[in-house]
Protein backbone atom coordinates (compact mmCIF):
# COMPACT_ATOMS: atom_id res chain seq x y z
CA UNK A 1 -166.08 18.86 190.21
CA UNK A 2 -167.54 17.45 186.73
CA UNK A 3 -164.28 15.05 186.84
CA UNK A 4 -165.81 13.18 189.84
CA UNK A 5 -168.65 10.79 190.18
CA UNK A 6 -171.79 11.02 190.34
CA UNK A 7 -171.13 14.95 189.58
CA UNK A 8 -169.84 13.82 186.13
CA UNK A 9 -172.73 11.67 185.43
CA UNK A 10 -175.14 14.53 186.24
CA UNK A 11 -173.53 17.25 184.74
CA UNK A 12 -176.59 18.29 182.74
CA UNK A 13 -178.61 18.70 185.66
CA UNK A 14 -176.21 21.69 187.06
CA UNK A 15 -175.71 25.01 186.39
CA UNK A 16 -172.69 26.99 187.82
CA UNK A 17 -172.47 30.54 188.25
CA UNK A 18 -169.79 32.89 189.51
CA UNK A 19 -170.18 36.18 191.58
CA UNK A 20 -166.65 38.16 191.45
CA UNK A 21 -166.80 39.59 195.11
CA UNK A 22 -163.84 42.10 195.42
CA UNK A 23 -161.94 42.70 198.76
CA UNK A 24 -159.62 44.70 199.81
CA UNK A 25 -156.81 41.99 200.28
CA UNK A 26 -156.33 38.75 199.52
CA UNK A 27 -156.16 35.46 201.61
CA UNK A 28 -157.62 35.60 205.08
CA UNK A 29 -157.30 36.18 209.06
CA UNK A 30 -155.20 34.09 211.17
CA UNK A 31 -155.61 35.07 214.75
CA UNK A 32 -153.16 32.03 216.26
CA UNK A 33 -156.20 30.91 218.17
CA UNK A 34 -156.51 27.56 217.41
CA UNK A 35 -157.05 24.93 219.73
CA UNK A 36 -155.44 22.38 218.16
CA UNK A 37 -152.64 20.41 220.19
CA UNK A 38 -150.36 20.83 217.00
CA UNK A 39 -150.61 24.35 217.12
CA UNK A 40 -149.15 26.73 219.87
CA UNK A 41 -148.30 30.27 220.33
CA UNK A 42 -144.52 29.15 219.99
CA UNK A 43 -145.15 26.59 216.85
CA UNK A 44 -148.48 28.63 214.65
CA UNK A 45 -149.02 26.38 211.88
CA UNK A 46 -148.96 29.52 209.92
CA UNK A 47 -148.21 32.87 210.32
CA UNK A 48 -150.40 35.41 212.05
CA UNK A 49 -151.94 37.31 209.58
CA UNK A 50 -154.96 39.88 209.16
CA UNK A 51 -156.42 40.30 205.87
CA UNK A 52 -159.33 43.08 204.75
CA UNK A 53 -161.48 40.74 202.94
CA UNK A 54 -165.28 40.89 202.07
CA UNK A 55 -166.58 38.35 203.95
CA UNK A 56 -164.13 38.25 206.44
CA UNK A 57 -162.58 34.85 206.44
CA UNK A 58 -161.12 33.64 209.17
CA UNK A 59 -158.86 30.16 209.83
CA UNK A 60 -158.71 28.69 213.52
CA UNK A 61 -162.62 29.68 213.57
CA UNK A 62 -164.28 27.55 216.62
CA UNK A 63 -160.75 27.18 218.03
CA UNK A 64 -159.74 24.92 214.90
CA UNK A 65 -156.97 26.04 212.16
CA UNK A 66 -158.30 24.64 209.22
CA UNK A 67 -162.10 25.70 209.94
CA UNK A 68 -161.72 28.62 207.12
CA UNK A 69 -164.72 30.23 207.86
CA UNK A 70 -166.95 33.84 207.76
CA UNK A 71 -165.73 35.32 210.98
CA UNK A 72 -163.93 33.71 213.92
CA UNK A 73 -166.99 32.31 216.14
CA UNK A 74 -170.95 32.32 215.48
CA UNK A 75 -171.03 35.36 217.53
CA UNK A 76 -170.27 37.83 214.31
CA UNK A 77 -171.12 35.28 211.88
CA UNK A 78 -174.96 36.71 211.52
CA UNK A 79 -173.44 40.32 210.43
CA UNK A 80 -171.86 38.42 207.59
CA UNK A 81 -174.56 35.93 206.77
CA UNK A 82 -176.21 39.69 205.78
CA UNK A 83 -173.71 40.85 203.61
CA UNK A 84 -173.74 37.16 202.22
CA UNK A 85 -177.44 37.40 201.55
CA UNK A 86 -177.63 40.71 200.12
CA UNK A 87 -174.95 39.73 197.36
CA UNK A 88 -177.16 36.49 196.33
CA UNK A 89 -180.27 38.81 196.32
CA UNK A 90 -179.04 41.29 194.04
CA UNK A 91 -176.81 38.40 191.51
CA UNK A 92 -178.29 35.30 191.76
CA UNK A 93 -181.60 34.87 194.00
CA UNK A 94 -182.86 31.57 192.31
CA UNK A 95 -179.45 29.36 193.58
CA UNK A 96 -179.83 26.51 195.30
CA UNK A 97 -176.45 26.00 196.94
CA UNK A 98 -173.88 28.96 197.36
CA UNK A 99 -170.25 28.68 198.13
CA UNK A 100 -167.63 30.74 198.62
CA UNK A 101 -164.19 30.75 197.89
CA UNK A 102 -160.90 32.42 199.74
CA UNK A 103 -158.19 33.08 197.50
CA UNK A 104 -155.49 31.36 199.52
CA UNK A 105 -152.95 28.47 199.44
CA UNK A 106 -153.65 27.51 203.08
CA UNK A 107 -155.14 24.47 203.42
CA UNK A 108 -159.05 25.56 204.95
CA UNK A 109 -162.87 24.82 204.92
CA UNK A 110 -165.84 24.34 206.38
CA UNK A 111 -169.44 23.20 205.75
CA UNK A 112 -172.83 25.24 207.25
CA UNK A 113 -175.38 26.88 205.06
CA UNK A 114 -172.41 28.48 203.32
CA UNK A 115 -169.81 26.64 202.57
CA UNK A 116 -165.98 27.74 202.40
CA UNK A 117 -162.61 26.57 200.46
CA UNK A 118 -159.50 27.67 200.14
CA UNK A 119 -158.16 27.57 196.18
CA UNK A 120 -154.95 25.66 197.28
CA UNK A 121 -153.98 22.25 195.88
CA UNK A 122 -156.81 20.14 197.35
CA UNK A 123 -159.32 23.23 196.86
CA UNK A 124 -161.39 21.45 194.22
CA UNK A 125 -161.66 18.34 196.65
CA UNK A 126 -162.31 19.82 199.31
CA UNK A 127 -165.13 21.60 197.86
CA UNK A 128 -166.59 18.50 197.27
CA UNK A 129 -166.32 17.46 200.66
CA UNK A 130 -167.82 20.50 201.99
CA UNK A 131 -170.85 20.51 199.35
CA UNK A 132 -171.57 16.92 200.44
CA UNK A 133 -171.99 18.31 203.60
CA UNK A 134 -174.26 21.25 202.69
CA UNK A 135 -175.82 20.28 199.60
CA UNK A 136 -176.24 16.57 200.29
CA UNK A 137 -176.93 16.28 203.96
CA UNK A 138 -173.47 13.67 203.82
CA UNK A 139 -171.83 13.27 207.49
CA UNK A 140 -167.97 13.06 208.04
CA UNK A 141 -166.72 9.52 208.29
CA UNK A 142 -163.80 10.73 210.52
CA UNK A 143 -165.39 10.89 213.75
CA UNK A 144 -166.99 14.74 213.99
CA UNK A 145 -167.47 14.71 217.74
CA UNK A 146 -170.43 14.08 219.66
CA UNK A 147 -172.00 18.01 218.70
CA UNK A 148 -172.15 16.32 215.08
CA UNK A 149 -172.97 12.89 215.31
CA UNK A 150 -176.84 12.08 214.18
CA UNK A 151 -178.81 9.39 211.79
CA UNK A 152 -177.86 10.47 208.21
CA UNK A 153 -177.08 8.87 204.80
CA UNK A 154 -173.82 7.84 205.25
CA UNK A 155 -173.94 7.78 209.81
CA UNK A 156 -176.02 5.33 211.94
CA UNK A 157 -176.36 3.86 215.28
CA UNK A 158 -177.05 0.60 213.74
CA UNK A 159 -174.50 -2.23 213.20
CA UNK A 160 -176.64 -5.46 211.88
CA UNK A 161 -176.12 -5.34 208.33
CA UNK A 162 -179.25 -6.66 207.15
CA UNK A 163 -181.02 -3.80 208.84
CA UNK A 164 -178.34 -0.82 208.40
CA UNK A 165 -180.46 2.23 206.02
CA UNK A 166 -177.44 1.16 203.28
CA UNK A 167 -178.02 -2.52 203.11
CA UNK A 168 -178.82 -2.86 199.40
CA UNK A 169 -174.74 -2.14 199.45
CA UNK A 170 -173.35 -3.84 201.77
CA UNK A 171 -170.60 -6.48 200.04
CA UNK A 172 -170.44 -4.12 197.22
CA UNK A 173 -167.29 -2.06 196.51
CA UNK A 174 -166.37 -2.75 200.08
CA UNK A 175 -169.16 -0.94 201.37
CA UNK A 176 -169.85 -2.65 205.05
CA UNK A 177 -170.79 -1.51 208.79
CA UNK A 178 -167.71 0.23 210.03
CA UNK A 179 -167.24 1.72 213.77
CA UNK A 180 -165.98 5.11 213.98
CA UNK A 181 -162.68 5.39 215.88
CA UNK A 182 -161.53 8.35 218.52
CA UNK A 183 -159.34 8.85 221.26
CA UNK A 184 -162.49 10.71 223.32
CA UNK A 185 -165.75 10.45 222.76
CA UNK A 186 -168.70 8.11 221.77
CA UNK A 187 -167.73 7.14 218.26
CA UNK A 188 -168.20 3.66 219.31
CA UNK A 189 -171.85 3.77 219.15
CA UNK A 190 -171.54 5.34 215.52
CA UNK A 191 -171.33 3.38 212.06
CA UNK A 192 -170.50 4.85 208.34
CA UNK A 193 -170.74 2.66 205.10
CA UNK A 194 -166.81 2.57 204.07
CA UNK A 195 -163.08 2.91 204.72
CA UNK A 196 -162.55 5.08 201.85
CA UNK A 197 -164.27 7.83 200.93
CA UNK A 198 -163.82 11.49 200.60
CA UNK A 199 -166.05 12.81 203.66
CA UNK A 200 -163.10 10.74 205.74
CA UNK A 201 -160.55 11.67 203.54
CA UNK A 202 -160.21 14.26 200.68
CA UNK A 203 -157.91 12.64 198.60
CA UNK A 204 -160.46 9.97 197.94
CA UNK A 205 -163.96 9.56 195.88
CA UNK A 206 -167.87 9.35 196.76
CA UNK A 207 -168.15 5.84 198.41
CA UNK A 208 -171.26 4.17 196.72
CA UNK A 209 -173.55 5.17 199.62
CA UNK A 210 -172.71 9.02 199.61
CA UNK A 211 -172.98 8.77 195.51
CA UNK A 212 -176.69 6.98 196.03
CA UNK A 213 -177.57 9.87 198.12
CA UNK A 214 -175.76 12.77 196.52
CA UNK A 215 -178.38 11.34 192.96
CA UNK A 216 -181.31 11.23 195.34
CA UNK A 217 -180.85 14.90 196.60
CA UNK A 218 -180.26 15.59 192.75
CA UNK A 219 -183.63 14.19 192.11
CA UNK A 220 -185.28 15.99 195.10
CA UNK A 221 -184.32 19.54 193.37
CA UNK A 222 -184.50 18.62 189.44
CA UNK A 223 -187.18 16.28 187.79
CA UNK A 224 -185.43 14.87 184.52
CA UNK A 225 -188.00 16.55 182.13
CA UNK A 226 -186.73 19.73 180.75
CA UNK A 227 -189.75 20.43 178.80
CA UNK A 228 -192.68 18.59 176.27
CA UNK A 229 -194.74 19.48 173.38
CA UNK A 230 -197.22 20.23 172.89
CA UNK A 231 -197.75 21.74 175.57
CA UNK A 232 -200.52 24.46 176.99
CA UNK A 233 -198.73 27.33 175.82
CA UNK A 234 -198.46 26.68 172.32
CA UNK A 235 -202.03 24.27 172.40
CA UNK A 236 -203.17 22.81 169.49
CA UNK A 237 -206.65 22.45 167.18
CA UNK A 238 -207.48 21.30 164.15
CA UNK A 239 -204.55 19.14 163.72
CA UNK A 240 -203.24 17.17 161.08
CA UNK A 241 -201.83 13.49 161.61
CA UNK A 242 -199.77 11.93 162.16
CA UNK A 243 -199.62 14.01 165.77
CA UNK A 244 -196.71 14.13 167.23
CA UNK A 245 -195.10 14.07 170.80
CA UNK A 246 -191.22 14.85 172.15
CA UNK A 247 -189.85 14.99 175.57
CA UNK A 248 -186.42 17.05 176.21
CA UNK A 249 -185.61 15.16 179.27
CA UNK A 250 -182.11 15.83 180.92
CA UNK A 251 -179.99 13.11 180.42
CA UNK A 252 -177.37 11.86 182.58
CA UNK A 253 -174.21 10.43 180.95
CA UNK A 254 -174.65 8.27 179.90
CA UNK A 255 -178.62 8.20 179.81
CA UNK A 256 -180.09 5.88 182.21
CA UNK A 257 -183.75 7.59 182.09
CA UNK A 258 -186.51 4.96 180.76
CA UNK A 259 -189.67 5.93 179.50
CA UNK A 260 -193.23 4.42 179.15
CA UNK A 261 -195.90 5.54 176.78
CA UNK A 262 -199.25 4.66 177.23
CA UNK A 263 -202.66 5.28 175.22
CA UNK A 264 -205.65 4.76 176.73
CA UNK A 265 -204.45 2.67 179.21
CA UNK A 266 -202.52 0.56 176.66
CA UNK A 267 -198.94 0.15 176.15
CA UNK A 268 -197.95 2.57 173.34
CA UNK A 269 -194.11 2.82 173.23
CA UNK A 270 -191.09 2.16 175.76
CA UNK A 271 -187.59 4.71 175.43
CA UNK A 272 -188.74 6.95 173.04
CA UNK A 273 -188.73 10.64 172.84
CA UNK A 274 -190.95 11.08 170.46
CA UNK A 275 -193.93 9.68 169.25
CA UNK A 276 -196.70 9.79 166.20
CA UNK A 277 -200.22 9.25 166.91
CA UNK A 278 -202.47 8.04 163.52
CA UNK A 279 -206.17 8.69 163.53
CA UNK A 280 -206.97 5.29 163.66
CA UNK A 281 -204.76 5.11 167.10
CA UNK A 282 -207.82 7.20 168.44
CA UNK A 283 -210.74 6.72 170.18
CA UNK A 284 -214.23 9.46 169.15
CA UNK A 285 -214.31 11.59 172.52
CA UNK A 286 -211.31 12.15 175.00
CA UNK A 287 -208.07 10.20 174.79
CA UNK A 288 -205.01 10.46 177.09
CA UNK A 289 -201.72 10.07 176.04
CA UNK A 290 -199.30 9.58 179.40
CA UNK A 291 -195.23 9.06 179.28
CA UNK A 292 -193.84 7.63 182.93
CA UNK A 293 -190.17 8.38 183.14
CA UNK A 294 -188.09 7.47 186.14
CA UNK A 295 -184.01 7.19 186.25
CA UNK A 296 -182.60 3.42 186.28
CA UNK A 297 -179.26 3.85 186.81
CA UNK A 298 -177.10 1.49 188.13
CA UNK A 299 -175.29 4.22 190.98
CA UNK A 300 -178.86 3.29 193.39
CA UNK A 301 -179.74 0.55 195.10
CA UNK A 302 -182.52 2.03 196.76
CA UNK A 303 -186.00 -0.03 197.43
CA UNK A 304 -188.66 0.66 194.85
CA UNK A 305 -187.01 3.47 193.61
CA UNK A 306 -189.15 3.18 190.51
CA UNK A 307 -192.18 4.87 192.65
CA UNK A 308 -189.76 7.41 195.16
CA UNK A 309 -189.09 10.04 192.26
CA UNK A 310 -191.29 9.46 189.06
CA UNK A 311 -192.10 12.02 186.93
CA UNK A 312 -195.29 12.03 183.94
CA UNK A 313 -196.82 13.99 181.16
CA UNK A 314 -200.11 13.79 180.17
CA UNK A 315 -201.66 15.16 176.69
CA UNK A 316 -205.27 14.94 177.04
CA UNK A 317 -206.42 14.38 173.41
CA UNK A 318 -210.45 15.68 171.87
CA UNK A 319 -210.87 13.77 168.92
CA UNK A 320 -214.14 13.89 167.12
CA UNK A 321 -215.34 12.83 163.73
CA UNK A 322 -214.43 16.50 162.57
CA UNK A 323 -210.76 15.74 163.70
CA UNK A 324 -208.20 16.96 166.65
CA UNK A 325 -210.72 19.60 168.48
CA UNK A 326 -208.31 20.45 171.21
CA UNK A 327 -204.92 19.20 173.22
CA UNK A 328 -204.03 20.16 176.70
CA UNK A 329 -201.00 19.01 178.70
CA UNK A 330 -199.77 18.23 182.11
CA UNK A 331 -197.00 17.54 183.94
CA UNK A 332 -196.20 15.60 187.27
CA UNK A 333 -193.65 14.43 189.49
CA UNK A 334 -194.92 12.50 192.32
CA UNK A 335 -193.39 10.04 195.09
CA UNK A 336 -194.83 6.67 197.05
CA UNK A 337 -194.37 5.66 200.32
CA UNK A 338 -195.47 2.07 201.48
CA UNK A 339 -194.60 0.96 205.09
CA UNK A 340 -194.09 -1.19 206.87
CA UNK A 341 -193.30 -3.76 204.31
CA UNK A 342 -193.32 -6.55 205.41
CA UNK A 343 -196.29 -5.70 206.96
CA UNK A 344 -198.66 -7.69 209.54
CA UNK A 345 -202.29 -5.80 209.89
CA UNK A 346 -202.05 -2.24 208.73
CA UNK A 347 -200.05 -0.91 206.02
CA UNK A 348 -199.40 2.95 205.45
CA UNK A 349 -199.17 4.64 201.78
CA UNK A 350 -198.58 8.51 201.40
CA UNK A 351 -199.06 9.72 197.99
CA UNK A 352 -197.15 12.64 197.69
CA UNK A 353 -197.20 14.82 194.02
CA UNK A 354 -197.26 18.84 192.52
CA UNK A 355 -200.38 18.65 191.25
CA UNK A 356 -202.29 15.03 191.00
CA UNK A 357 -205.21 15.39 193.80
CA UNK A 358 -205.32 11.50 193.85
CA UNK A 359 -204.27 8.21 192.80
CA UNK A 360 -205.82 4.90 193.27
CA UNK A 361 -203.87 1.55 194.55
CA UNK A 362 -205.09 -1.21 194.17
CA UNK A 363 -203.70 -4.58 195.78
CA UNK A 364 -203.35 -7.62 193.57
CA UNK A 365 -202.70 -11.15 194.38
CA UNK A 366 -199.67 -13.26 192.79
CA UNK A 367 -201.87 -14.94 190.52
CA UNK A 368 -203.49 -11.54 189.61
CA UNK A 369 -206.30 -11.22 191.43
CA UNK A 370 -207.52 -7.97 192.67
CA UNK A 371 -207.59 -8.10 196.37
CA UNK A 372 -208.72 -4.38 196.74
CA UNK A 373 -208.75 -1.22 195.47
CA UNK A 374 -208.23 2.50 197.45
CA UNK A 375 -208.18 5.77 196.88
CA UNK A 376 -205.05 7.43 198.33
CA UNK A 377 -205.69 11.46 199.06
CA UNK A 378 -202.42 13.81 198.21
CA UNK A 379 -199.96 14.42 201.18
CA UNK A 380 -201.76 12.15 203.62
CA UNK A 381 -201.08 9.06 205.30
CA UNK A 382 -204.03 6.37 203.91
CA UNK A 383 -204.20 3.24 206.46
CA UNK A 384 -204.77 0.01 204.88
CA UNK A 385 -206.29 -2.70 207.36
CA UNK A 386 -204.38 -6.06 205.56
CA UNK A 387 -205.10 -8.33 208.15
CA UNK A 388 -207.93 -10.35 206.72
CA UNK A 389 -205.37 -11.58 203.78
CA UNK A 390 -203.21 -14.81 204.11
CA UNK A 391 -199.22 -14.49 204.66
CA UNK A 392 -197.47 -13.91 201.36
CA UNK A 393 -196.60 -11.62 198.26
CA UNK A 394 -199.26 -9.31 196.86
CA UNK A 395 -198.12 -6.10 194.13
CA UNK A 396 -199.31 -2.72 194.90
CA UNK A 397 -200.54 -1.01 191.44
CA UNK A 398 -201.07 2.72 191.34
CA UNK A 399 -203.00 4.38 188.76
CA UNK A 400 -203.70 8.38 188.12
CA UNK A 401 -205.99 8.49 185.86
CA UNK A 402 -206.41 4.86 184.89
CA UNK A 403 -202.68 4.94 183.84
CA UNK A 404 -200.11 2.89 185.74
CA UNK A 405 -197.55 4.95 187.40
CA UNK A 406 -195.65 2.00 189.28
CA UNK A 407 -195.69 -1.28 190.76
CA UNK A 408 -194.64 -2.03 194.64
CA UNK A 409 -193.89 -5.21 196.32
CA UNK A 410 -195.92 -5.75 199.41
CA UNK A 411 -195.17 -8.64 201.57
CA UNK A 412 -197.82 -9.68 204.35
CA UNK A 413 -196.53 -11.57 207.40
């Protein structure tokens, strides 16, 4: 799994744990079931077989032979999804994605809340595959049939290329619009980003559009800083300078996390993980110390990412003439949504963050200018009325605290 990109690139950010679940026998059930034209009662792709295993698995499950899965049909699935449950409960209750593996050499999977693999020769791929599926919200780029076709990452209705969700890629490492192809069905009205990537075929790698969103799920569940100090638990008074401040941020390999300091307001340092404050660097009365770290790397190409996952620390800092009185800490991830851009009369911005009540925006002209200035309420849609301002480019600043978090683009029609 760590062999494979963008898995190998954000190997720090996982942790893998296994639960040894004995049965009674190994492999799993093979009714001869299957509705699969290659398979008949007088030519099984396999032999019949019945095998006493934990979680029951089952091939030719929904009437297909390689859908390995927890019982034969949903209709028994729930009893296992208990059993299932119960052994997460009592190992590992904090996971985030389980998946189970059958201890066979016939080729089998499938994707759902719990994912399944065989341990044959494509095993490890396949578990990929699957995950994308269940971890990553990724669609099959065969065609899936018209029960699984929907808008996703990697499947759309849309074929114009400047206006597909993945156009930031398009021309690049032969991502492009491509029609899904099928004897029966719909799959002309359905569009995926390549020719040759594993959720078509398992013997290939992420395309660049399933890799963007596989790092965008990553930074959904994991912020990038591991921990900071000082921070409230250990808090510190009366001390002595120089003061110093570290980051353990989780780095992806190789690190593509950037980092701003600021001071009061004021540019302090840029990709550091650790700084020393002076005396003199201090104002009497309360200073704030704020580090702004977002993840540049080249694997996304998506729109302003710099304000979708951002993450901050703040030291608050009581200086008096007496010396450091008292430090206190906080930390913050928080996301930006502008739309539409471009936009023609109103423009909406959602602030969205764990613990900041509020930020402000404020809207400045290309020759810097402040247009105006808003305050944008946690978790709710703020309506901006625009139309008063002549066609053209304006930035979008936002500020917690009176420290810049991150610049948009906002274009006015």
């Amino acid at each position: 799994m760590f062999n494979e990109s963008p898995f190998k690139e954000y190997s720090n950010y996982f942790n893998v744990h296994i639960i040894y679940v004995p049965s009674n026998e190994s492999g799993a059930d093979h009714p001869g079931e299957s509705f699969d034209p290659e398979e008949t009662p007088d030519a099984l792709l396999s032999p019949i077989t019945s095998a006493d295993t934990y979680f029951n698995a089952t091939y030719d499950s929904y009437g297909a032979h390689r859908r390995l899965f927890y019982e034969a049909d949903g209709n028994y699935a729930n009893q296992t999804e208990v059993k299932i449950n119960s052994v997460l409960a009592d190992n590992f209750p904090t996971y985030d994605q389980a998946l189970i593996l059958v201890n066979s050499d016939e080729y089998g999977a499938s994707g759902g809340e719990f994912p399944m693999s065989y341990t044959g020769y494509w095993g490890p791929k396949t578990v990929l595959h699957e995950l994308g599926h269940s971890m990553f919200n990724l669609k099959d780029e065969y065609y899936p049939g018209e029960l699984f076709t929907e808008e996703a990452i990697n499947m759309t209705r849309e074929s114009d290329e400047t206006l597909v969700k993945w156009k930031n890629w398009v021309g690049t490492n032969n991502v492009g619009v491509y029609q899904y192809t099928c004897d029966t069905g719909n799959c002309a009205e359905w569009y995926k980003p390549h020719q040759n990537c594993i959720m078509e075929s398992i013997n290939k790698s992420f395309c660049p559009v399933c890799t963007e969103g596989i790092i965008e799920k990553i930074h959904d569940l994991l912020p990038p800083i591991n921990s900071f100090t000082p921070n409230n638990d250990n808090a510190i008074s009366n001390a002595a300078f120089p003061l110093e401040f570290e980051l353990n941020l989780i780095e992806p390999l190789p690190n593509t996390l950037e980092s701003e300091w600021t001071l009061n307001s004021a540019s302090f340092a840029t990709n550091q993980d650790l700084v020393s404050i002076q005396e003199e660097d201090l104002t009497i009365g309360t200073n704030t110390l704020t580090a702004v770290i977002i993840d540049n790397t080249e694997l996304l190409k998506v729109d302003n990412h710099e304000t979708t996952h951002v993450s901050t620390v703040t030291w608050t800092i009581e200086h008096s003439t007496l010396g450091i009185e008292s430090i206190e800490s906080s930390n913050t991830t928080f996301t930006v949504s502008m739309y539409p851009n471009p936009v023609l009369d109103v423009v909406n911005l959602k602030f969205e963050s764990d613990n900041t009540e509020n930020v402000t925006v404020e809207i400045i002209s290309i020759d810097g200018r402040k247009i105006k200035s808003e305050t944008l309420t946690n978790s709710t849609v703020n309506s901006i009325n625009l139309s008063a301002l002549p066609s053209g480019i304006y930035l979008t600043n936002f500020y917690a605290n009176k420290v810049l978090l991150a610049t948009k683009k906002l274009i006015r029609k």
